[in-house]
N, C-alpha and C. Protein backbone atom coordinates (compact mmCIF):
# COMPACT_ATOMS: atom_id res chain seq x y z
N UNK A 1 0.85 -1.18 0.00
CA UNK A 1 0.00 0.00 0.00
C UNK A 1 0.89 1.24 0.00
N UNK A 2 0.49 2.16 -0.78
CA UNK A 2 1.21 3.23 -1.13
C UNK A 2 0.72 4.15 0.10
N UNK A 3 2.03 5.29 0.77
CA UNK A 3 0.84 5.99 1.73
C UNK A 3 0.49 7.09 1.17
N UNK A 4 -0.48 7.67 1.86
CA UNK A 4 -0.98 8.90 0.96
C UNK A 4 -0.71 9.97 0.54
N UNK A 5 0.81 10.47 1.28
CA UNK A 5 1.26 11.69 0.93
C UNK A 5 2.30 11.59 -0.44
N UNK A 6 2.28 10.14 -0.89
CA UNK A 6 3.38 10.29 -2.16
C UNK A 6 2.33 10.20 -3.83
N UNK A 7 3.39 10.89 -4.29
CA UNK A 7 2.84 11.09 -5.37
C UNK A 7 3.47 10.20 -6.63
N UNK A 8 2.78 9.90 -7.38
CA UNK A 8 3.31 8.81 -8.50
C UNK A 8 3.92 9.90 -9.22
N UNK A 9 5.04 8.98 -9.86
CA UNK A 9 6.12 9.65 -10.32
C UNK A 9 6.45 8.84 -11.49
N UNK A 10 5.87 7.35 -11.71
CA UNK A 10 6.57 6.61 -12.94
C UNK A 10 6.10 5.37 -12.73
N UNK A 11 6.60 4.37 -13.65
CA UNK A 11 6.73 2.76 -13.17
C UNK A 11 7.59 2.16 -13.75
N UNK A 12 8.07 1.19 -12.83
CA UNK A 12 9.02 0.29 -13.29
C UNK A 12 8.69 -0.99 -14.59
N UNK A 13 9.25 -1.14 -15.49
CA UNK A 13 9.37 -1.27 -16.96
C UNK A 13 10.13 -2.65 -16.46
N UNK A 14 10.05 -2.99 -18.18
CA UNK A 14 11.12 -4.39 -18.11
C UNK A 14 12.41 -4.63 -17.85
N UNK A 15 12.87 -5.73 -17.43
CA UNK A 15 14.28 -5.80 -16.83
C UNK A 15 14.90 -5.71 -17.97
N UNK A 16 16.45 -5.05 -17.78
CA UNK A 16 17.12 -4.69 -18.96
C UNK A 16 18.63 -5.38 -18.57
N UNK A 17 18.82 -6.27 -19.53
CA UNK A 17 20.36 -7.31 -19.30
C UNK A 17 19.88 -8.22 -18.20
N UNK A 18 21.33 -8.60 -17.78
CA UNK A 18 21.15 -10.09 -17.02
C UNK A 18 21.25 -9.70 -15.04
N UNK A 19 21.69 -8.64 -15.40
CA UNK A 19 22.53 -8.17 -13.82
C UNK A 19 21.87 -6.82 -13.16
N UNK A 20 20.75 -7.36 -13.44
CA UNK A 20 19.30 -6.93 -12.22
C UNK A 20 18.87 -5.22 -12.71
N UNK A 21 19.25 -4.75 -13.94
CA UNK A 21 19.08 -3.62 -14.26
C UNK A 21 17.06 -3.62 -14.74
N UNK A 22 16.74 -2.39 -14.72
CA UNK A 22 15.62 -2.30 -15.00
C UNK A 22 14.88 -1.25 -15.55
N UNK A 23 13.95 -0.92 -16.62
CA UNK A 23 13.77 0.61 -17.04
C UNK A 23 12.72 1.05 -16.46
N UNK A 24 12.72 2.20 -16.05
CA UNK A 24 11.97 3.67 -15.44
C UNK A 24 11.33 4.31 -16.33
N UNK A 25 10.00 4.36 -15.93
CA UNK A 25 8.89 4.60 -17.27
C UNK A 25 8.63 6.70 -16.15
N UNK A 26 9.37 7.46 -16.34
CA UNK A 26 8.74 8.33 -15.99
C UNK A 26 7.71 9.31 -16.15
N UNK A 27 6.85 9.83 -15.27
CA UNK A 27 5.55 10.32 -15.21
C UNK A 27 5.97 11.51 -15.44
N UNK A 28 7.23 11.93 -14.94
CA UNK A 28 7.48 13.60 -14.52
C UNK A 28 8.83 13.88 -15.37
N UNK A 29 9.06 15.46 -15.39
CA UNK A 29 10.05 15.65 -16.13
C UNK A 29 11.70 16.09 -15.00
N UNK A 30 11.07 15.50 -13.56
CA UNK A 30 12.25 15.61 -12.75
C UNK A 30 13.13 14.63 -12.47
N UNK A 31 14.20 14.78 -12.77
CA UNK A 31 15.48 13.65 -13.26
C UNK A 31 16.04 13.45 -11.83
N UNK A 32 15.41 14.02 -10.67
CA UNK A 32 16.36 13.81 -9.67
C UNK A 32 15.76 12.63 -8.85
N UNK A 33 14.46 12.25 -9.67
CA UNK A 33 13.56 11.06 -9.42
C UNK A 33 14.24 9.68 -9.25
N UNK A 34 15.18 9.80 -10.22
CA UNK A 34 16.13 8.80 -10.72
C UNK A 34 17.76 8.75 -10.69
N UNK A 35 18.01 9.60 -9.78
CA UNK A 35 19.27 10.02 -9.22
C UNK A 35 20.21 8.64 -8.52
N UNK A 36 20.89 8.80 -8.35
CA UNK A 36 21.53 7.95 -7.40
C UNK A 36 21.05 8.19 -5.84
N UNK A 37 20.87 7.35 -5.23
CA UNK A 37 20.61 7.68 -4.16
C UNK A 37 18.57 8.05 -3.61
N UNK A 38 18.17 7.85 -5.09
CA UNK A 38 16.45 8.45 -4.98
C UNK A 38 16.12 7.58 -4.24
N UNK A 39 14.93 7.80 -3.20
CA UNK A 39 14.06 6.30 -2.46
C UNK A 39 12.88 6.82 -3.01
N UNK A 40 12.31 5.78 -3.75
CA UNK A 40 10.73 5.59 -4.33
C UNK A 40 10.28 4.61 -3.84
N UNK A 41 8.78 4.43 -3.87
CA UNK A 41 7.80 3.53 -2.96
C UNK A 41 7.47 3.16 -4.23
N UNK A 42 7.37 1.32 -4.30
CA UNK A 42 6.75 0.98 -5.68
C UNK A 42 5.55 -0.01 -5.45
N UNK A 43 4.96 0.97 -4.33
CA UNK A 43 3.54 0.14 -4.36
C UNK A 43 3.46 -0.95 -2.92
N UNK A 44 4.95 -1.59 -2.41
CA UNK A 44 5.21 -2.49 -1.60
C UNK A 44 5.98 -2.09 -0.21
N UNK A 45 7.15 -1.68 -0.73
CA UNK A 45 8.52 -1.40 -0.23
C UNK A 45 9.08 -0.12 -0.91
N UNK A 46 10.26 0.28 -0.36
CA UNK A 46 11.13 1.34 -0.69
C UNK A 46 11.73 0.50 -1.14
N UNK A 47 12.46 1.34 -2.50
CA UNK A 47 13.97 1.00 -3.32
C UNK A 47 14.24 2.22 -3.30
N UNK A 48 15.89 1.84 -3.32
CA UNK A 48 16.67 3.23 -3.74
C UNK A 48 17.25 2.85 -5.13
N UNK A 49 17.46 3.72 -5.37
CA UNK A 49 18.22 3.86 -7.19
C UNK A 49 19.80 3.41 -6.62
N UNK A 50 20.44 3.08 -7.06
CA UNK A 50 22.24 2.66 -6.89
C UNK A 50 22.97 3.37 -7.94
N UNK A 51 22.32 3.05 -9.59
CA UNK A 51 22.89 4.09 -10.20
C UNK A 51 21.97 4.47 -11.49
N UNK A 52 21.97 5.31 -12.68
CA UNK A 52 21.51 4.96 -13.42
C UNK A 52 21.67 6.13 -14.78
N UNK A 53 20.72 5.55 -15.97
CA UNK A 53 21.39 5.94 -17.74
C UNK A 53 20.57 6.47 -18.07
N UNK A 54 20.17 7.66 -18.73
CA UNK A 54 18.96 7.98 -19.69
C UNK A 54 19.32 6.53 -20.80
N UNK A 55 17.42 6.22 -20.92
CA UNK A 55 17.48 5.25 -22.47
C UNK A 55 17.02 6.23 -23.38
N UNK A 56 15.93 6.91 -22.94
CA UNK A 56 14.95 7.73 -24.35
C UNK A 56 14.47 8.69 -23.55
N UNK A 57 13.52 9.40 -24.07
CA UNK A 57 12.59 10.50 -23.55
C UNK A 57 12.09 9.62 -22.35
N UNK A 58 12.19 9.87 -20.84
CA UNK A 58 11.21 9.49 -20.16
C UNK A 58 11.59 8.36 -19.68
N UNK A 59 12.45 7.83 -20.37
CA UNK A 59 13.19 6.02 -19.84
C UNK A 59 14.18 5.81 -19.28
N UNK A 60 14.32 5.38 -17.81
CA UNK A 60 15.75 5.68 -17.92
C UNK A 60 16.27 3.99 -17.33
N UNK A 61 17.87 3.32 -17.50
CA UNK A 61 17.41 2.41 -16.73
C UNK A 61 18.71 2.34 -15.76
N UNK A 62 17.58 1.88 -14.90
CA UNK A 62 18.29 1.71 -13.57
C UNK A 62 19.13 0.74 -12.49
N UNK A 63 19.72 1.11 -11.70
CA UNK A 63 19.81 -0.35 -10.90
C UNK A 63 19.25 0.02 -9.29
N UNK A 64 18.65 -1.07 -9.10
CA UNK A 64 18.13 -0.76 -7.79
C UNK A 64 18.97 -1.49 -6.68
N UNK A 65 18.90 -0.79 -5.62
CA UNK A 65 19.65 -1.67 -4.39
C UNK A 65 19.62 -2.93 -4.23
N UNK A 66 20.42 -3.81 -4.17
CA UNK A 66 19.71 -4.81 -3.42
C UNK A 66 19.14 -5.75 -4.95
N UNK A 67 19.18 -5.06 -5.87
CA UNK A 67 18.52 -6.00 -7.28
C UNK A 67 19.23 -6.59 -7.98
N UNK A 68 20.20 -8.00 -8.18
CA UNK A 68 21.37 -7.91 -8.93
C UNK A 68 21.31 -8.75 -9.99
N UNK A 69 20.19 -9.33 -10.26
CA UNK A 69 19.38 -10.02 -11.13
C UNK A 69 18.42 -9.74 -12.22
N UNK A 70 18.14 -10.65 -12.89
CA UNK A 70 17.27 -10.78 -13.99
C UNK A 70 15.67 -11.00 -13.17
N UNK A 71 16.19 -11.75 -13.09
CA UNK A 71 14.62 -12.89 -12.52
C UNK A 71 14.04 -11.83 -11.06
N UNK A 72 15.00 -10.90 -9.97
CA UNK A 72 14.45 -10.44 -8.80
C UNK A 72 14.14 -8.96 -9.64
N UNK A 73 14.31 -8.71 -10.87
CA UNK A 73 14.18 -6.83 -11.68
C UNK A 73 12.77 -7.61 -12.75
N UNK A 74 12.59 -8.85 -13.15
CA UNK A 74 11.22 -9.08 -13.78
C UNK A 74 10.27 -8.84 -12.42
N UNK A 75 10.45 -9.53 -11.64
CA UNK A 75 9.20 -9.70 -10.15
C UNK A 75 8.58 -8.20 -9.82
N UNK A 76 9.76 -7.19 -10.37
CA UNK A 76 9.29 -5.64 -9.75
C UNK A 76 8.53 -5.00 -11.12
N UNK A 77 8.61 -5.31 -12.27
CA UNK A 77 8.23 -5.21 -13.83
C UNK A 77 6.40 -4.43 -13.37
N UNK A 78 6.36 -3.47 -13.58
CA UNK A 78 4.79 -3.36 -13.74
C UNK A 78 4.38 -2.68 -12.39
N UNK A 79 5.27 -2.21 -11.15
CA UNK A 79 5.05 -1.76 -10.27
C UNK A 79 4.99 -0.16 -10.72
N UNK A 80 4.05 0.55 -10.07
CA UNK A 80 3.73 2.02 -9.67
C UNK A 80 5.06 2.74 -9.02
N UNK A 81 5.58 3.66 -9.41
CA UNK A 81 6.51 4.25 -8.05
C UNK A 81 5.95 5.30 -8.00
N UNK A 82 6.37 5.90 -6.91
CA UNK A 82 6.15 7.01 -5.88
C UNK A 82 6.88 7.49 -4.78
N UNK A 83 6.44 9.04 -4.83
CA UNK A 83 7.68 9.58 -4.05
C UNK A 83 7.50 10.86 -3.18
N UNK A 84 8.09 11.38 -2.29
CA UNK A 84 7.83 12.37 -1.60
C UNK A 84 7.67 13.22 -2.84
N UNK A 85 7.12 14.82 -2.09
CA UNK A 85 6.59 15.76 -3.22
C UNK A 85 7.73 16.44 -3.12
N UNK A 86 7.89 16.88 -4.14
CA UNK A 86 9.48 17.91 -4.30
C UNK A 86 9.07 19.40 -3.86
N UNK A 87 10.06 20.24 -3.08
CA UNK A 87 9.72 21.80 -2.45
C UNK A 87 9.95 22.53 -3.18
N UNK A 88 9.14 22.95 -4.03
CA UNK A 88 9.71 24.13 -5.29
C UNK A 88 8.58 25.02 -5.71
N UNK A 89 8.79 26.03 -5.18
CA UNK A 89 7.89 26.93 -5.06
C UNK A 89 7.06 27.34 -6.45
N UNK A 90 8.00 27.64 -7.48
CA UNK A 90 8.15 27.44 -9.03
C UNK A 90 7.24 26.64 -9.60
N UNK A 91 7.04 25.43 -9.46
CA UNK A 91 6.74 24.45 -10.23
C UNK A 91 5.04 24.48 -9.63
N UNK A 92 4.55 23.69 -10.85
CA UNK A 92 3.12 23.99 -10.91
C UNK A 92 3.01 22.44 -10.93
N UNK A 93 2.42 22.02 -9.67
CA UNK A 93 2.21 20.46 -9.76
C UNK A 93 0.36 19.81 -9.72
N UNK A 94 0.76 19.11 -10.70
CA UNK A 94 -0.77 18.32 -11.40
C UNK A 94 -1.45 18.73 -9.42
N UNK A 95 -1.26 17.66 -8.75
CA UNK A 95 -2.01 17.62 -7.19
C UNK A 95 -2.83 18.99 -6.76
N UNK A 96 -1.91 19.78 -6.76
CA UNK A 96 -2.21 21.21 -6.73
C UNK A 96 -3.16 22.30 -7.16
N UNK A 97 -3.26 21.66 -8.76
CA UNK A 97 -4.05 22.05 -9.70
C UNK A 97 -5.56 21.63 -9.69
N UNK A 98 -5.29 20.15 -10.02
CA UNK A 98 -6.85 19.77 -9.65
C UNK A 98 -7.98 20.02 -9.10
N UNK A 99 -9.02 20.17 -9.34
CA UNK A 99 -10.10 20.93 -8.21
C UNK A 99 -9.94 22.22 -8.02
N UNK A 100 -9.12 22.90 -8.56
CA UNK A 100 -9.29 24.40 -8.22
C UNK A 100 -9.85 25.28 -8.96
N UNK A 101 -10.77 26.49 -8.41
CA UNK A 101 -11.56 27.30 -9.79
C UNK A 101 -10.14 27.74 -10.22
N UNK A 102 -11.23 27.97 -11.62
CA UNK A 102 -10.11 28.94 -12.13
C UNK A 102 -10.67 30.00 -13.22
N UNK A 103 -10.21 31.58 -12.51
CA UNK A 103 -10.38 32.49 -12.63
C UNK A 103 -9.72 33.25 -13.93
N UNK A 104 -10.66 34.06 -14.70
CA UNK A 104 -9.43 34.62 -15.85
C UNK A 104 -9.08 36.09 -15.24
N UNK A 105 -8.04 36.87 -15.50
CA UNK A 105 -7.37 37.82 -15.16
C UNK A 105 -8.59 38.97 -14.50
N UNK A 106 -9.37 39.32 -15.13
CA UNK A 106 -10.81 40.29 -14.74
C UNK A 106 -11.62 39.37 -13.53
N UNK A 107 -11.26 38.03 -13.10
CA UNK A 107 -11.99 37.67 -12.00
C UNK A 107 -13.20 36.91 -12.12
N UNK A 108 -13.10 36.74 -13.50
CA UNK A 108 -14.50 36.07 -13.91
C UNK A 108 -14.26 34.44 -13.68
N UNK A 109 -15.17 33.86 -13.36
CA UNK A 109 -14.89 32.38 -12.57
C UNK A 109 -15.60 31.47 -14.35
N UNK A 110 -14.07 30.82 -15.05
CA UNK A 110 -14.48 30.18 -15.83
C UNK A 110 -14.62 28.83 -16.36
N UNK A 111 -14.51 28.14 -14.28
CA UNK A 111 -15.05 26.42 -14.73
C UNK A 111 -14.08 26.48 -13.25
N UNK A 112 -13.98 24.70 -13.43
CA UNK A 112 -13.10 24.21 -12.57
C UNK A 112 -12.13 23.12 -12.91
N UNK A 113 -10.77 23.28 -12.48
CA UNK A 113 -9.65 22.06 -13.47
C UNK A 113 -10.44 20.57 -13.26
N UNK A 114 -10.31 19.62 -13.91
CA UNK A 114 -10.57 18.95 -13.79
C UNK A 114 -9.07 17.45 -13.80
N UNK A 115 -8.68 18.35 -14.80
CA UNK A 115 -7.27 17.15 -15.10
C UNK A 115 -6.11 18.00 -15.70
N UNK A 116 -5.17 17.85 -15.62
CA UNK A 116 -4.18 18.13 -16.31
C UNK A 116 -3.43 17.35 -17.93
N UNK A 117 -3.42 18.13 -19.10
CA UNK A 117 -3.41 17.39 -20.05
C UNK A 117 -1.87 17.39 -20.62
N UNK A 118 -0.85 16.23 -20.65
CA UNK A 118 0.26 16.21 -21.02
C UNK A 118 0.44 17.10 -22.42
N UNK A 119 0.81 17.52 -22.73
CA UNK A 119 0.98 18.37 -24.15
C UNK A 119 2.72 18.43 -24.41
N UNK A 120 2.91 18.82 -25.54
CA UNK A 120 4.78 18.68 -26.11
C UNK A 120 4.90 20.61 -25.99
N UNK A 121 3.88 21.58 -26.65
CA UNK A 121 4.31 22.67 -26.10
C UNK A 121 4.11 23.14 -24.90
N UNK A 122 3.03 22.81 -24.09
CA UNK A 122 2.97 23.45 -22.75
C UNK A 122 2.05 22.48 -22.16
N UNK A 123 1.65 21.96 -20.73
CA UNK A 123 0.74 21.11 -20.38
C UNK A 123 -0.67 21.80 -20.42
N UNK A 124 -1.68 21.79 -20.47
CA UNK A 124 -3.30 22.15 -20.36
C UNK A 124 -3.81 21.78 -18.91
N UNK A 125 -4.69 22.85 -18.93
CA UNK A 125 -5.60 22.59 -17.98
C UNK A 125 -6.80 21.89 -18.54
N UNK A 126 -7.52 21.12 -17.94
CA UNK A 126 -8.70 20.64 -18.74
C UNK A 126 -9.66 21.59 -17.84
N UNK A 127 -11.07 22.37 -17.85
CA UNK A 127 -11.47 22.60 -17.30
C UNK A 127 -13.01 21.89 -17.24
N UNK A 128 -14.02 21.82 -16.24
CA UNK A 128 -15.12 20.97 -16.49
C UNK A 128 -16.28 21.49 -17.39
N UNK A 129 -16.03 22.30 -18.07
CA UNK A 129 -16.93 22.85 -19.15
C UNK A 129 -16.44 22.63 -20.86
N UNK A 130 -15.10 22.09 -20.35
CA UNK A 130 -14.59 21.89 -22.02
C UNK A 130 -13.50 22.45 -22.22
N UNK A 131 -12.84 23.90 -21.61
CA UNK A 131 -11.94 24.52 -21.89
C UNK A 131 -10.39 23.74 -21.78
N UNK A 132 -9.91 23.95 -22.74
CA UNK A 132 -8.65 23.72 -22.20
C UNK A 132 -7.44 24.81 -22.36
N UNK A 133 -6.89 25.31 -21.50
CA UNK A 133 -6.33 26.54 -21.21
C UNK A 133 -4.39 26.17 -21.21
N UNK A 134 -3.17 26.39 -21.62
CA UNK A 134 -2.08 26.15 -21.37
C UNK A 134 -1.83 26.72 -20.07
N UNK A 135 -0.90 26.12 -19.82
CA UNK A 135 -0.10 26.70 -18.16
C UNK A 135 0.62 27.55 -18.75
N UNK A 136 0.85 27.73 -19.34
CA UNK A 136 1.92 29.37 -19.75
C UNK A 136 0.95 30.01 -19.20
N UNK A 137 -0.10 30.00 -19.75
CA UNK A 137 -1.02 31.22 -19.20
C UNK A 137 -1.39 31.63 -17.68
N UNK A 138 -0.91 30.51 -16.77
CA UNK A 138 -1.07 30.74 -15.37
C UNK A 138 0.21 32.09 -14.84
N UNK A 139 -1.26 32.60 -13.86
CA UNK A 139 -0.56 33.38 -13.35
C UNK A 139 -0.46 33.48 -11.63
N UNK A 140 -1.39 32.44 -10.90
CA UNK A 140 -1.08 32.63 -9.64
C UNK A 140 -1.79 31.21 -9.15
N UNK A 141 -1.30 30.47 -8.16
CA UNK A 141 -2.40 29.42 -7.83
C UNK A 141 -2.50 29.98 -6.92
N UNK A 142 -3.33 30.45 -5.87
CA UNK A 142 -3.90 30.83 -4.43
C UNK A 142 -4.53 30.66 -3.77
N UNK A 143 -4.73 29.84 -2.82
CA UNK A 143 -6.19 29.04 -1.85
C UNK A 143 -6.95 28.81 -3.03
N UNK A 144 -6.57 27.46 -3.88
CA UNK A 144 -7.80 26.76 -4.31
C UNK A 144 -7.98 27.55 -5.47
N UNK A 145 -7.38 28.80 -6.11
CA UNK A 145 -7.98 29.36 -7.47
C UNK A 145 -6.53 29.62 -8.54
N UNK A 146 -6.86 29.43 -9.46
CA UNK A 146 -6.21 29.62 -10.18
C UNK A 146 -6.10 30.95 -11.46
N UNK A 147 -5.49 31.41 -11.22
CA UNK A 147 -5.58 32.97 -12.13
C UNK A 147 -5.02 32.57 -13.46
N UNK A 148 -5.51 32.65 -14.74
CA UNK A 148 -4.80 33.13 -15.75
C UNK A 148 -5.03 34.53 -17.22
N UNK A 149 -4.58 34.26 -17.33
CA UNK A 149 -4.68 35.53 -18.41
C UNK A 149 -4.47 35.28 -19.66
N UNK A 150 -5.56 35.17 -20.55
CA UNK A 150 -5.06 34.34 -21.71
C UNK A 150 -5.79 35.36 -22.84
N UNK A 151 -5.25 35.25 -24.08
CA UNK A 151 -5.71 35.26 -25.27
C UNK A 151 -6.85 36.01 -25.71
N UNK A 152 -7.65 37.16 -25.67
CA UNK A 152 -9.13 37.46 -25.96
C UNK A 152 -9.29 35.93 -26.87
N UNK A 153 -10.16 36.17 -26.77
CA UNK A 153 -11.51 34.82 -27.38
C UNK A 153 -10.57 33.40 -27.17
N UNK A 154 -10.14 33.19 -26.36
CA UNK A 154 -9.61 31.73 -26.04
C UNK A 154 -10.95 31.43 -25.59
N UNK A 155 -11.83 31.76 -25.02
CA UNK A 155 -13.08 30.54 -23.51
C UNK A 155 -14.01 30.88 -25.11
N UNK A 156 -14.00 32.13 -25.79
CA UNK A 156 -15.26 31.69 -26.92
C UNK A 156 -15.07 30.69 -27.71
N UNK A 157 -13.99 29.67 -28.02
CA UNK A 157 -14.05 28.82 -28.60
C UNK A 157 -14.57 27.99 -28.27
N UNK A 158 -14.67 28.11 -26.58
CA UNK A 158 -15.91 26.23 -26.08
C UNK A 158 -17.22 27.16 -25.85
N UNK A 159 -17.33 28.20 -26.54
CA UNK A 159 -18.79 28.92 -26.25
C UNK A 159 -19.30 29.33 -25.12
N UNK A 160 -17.89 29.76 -24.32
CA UNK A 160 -17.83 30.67 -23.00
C UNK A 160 -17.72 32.17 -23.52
N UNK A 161 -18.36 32.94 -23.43
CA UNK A 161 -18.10 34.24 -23.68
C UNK A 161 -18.44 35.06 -22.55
């Protein structure tokens, strides 16, 4: 059982070679996830990372403590990880976002997030009326609301005016 204050961060992928290596399917774009020395919760137990390689965008593979095998890095294949939340004042994290109104710059209340949408130029807000808004455009999260300032006629395209 995962406890409740960690946040998923990735999952562990297929074993890679003979000598307990394994690939890291990451959720997030923070590399220190996968550091030497990281402790992630994969659903069971803590592992720490020992060392590890970028493979691709998002893949990286690893060796875990304690893993020096083929056969003990398949058994972990398909596990969830998770991890304390990182302190960065900066960063705009999915948890955070969710559930919060969100307000456009004049104060006008135009839905509520519902999800956060992976995107290659900027991530989206999904909002529960249809909108979907970029995070560039954020400008403050604050007790539960979210400010942005976007575009004239961005909300008339889902027929918010």
């Amino acid at each position: 059982m995962t406890p409740p204050q960690l946040l998923q961060v990735g999952r562990l992928g297929r074993a890679h070679g003979v000598r307990g290596d394994i690939v890291v399917i990451l959720d997030t774009d923070r590399e220190e996830r996968v550091a030497p020395g990281a402790r992630l919760h994969d659903g069971h137990d803590w592992i720490e990372i020992e060392r590890s390689r970028p493979l691709s965008a998002q893949r990286w593979v690893v060796h875990l403590v304690g893993v020096d095998d083929r056969t003990t890095a398949e058994r972990l294949s398909g596990r969830t990880l998770s991890a304390e939340p990182i302190d960065d004042a900066d960063a705009l994290w999915v948890h955070d976002l969710v559930g919060c109104e969100v307000r456009d710059a004049d104060g006008l209340m135009r839905g509520r997030c519902v999800s956060v949408v992976a995107n290659p130029a900027s991530d989206l807000l999904e909002l529960d009326q249809g909108a979907l808004v970029p995070t560039t455009f954020v400008v403050d999260v604050v007790d539960g609301v979210i400010t942005v300032d976007v575009p004239d006629g961005l909300f008339e395209l889902f027929g918010e005016g």
